[in-house]
C-alpha atoms as a PDB file:
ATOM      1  CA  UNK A   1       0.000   0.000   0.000  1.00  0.00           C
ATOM      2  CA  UNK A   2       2.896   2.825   0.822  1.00  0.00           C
ATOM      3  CA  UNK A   3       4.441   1.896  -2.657  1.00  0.00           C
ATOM      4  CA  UNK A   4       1.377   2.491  -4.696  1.00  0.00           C
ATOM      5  CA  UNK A   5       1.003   5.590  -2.524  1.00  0.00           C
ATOM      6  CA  UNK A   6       4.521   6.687  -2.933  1.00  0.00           C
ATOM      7  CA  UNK A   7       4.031   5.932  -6.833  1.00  0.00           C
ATOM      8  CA  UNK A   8       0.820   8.480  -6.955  1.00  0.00           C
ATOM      9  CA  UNK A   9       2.638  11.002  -5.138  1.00  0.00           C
ATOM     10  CA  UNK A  10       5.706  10.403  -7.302  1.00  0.00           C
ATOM     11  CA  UNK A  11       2.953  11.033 -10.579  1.00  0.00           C
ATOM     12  CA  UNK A  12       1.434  13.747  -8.967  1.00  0.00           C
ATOM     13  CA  UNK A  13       4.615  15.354  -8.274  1.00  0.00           C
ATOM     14  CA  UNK A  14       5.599  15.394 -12.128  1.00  0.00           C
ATOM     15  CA  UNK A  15       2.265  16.422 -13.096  1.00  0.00           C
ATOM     16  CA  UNK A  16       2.301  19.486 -10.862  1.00  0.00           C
ATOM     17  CA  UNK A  17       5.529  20.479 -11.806  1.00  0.00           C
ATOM     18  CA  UNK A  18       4.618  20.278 -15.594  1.00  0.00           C
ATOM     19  CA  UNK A  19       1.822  22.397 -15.079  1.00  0.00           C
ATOM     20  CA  UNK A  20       4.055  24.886 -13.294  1.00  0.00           C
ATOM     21  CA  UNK A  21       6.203  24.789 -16.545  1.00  0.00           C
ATOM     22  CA  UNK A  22       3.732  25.757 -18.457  1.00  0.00           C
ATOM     23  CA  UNK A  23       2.001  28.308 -16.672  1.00  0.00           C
ATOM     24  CA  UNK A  24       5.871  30.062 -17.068  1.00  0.00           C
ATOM     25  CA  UNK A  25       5.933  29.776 -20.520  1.00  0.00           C
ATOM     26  CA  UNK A  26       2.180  30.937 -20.989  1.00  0.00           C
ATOM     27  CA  UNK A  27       3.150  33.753 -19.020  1.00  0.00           C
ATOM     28  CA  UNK A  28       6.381  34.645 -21.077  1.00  0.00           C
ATOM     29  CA  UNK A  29       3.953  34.500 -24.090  1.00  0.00           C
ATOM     30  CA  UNK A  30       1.449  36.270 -23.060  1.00  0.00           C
ATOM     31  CA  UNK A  31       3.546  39.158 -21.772  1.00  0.00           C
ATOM     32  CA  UNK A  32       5.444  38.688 -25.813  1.00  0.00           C
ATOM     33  CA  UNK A  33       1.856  39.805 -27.145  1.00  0.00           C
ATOM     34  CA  UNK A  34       1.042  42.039 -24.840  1.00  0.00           C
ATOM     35  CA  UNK A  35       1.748  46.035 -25.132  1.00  0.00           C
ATOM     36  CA  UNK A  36       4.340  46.450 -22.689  1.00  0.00           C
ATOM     37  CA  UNK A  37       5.355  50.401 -23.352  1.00  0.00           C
ATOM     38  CA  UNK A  38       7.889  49.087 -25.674  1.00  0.00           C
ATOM     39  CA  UNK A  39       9.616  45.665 -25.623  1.00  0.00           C
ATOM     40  CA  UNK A  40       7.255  43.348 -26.418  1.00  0.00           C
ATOM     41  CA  UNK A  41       6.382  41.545 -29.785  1.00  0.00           C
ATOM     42  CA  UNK A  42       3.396  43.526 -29.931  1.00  0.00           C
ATOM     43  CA  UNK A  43       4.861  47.159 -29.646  1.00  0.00           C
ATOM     44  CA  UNK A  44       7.210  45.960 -32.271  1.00  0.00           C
ATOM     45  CA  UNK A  45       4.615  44.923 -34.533  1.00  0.00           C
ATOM     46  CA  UNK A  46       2.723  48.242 -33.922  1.00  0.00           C
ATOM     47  CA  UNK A  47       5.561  50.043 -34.681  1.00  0.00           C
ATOM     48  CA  UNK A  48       6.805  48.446 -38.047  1.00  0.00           C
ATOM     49  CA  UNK A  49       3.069  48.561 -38.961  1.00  0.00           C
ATOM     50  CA  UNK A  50       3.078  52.555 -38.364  1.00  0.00           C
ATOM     51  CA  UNK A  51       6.293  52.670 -40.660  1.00  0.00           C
ATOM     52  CA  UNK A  52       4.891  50.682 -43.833  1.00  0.00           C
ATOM     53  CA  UNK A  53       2.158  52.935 -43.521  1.00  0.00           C
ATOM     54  CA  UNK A  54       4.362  55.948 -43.893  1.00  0.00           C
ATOM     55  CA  UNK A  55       6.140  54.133 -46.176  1.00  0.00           C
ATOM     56  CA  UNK A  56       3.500  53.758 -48.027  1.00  0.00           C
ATOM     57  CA  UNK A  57       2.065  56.983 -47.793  1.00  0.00           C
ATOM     58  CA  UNK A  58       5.231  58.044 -49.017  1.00  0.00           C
ATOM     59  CA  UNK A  59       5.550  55.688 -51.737  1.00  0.00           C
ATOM     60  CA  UNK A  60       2.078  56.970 -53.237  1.00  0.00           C
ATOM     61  CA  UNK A  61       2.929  61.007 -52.791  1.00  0.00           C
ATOM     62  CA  UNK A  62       6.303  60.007 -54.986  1.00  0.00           C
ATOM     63  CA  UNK A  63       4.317  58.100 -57.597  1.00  0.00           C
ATOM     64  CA  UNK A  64       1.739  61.209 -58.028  1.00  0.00           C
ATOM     65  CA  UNK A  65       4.557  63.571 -58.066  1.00  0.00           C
ATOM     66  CA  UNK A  66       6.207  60.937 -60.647  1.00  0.00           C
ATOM     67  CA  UNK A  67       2.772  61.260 -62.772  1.00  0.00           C
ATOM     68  CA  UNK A  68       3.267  64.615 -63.069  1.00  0.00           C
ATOM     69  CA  UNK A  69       6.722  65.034 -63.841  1.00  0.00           C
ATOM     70  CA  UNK A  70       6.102  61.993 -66.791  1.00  0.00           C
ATOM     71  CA  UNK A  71       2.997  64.230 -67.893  1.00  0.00           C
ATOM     72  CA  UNK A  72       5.679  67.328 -68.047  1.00  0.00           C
ATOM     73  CA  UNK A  73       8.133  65.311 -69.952  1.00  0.00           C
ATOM     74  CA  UNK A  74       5.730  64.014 -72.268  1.00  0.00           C
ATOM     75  CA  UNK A  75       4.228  67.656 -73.235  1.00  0.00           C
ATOM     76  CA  UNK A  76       7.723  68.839 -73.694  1.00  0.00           C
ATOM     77  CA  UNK A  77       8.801  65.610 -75.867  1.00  0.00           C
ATOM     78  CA  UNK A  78       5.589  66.397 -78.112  1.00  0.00           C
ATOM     79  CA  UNK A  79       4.664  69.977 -77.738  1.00  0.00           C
ATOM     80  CA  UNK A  80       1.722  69.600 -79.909  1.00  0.00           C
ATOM     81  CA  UNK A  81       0.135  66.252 -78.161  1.00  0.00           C
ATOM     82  CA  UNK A  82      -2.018  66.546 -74.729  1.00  0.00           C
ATOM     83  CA  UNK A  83      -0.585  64.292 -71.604  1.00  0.00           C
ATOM     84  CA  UNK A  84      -3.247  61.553 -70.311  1.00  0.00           C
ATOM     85  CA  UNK A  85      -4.159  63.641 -67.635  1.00  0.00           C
ATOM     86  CA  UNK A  86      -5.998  66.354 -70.268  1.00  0.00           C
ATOM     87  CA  UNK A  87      -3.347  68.908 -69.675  1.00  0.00           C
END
């Protein structure tokens, strides 16, 4: 009887320290994807997020500005011949 009582504690035991694995590496995961002021995955992801937008937004004011100066180009290559845009 003590050795099958021994053996359930001994099962018990590993189970509990398992779970207290886990529950350290849940933690450490969710404090990864959770906004932290500036560290964590998630602040990282907002901020790279914030710069392909300005990327973008920059991208976008470059190709209009692009438009234009191909419009130019084109008016001054055929002085006769209106650009795409009407002008």
């Amino acid at each position: 009887m003590v050795a099958v009582v021994t053996a359930v504690g001994l099962v018990l035991s590993g189970v509990l320290v398992e779970l207290i694995r886990a529950r350290k590496r849940q933690d450490k995961v969710v404090a990864e994807v959770t906004p932290n002021g500036g560290g964590s995955m998630r602040d990282i992801a907002a901020r790279i997020e914030t710069q392909v937008d300005r990327i973008r937004d920059t991208q976008v004011a470059q190709g209009e500005r692009l438009a234009k100066v191909e419009a130019k180009v084109e008016n001054w290559s055929h002085p006769g011949r209106r650009s795409n845009d009407g002008r």
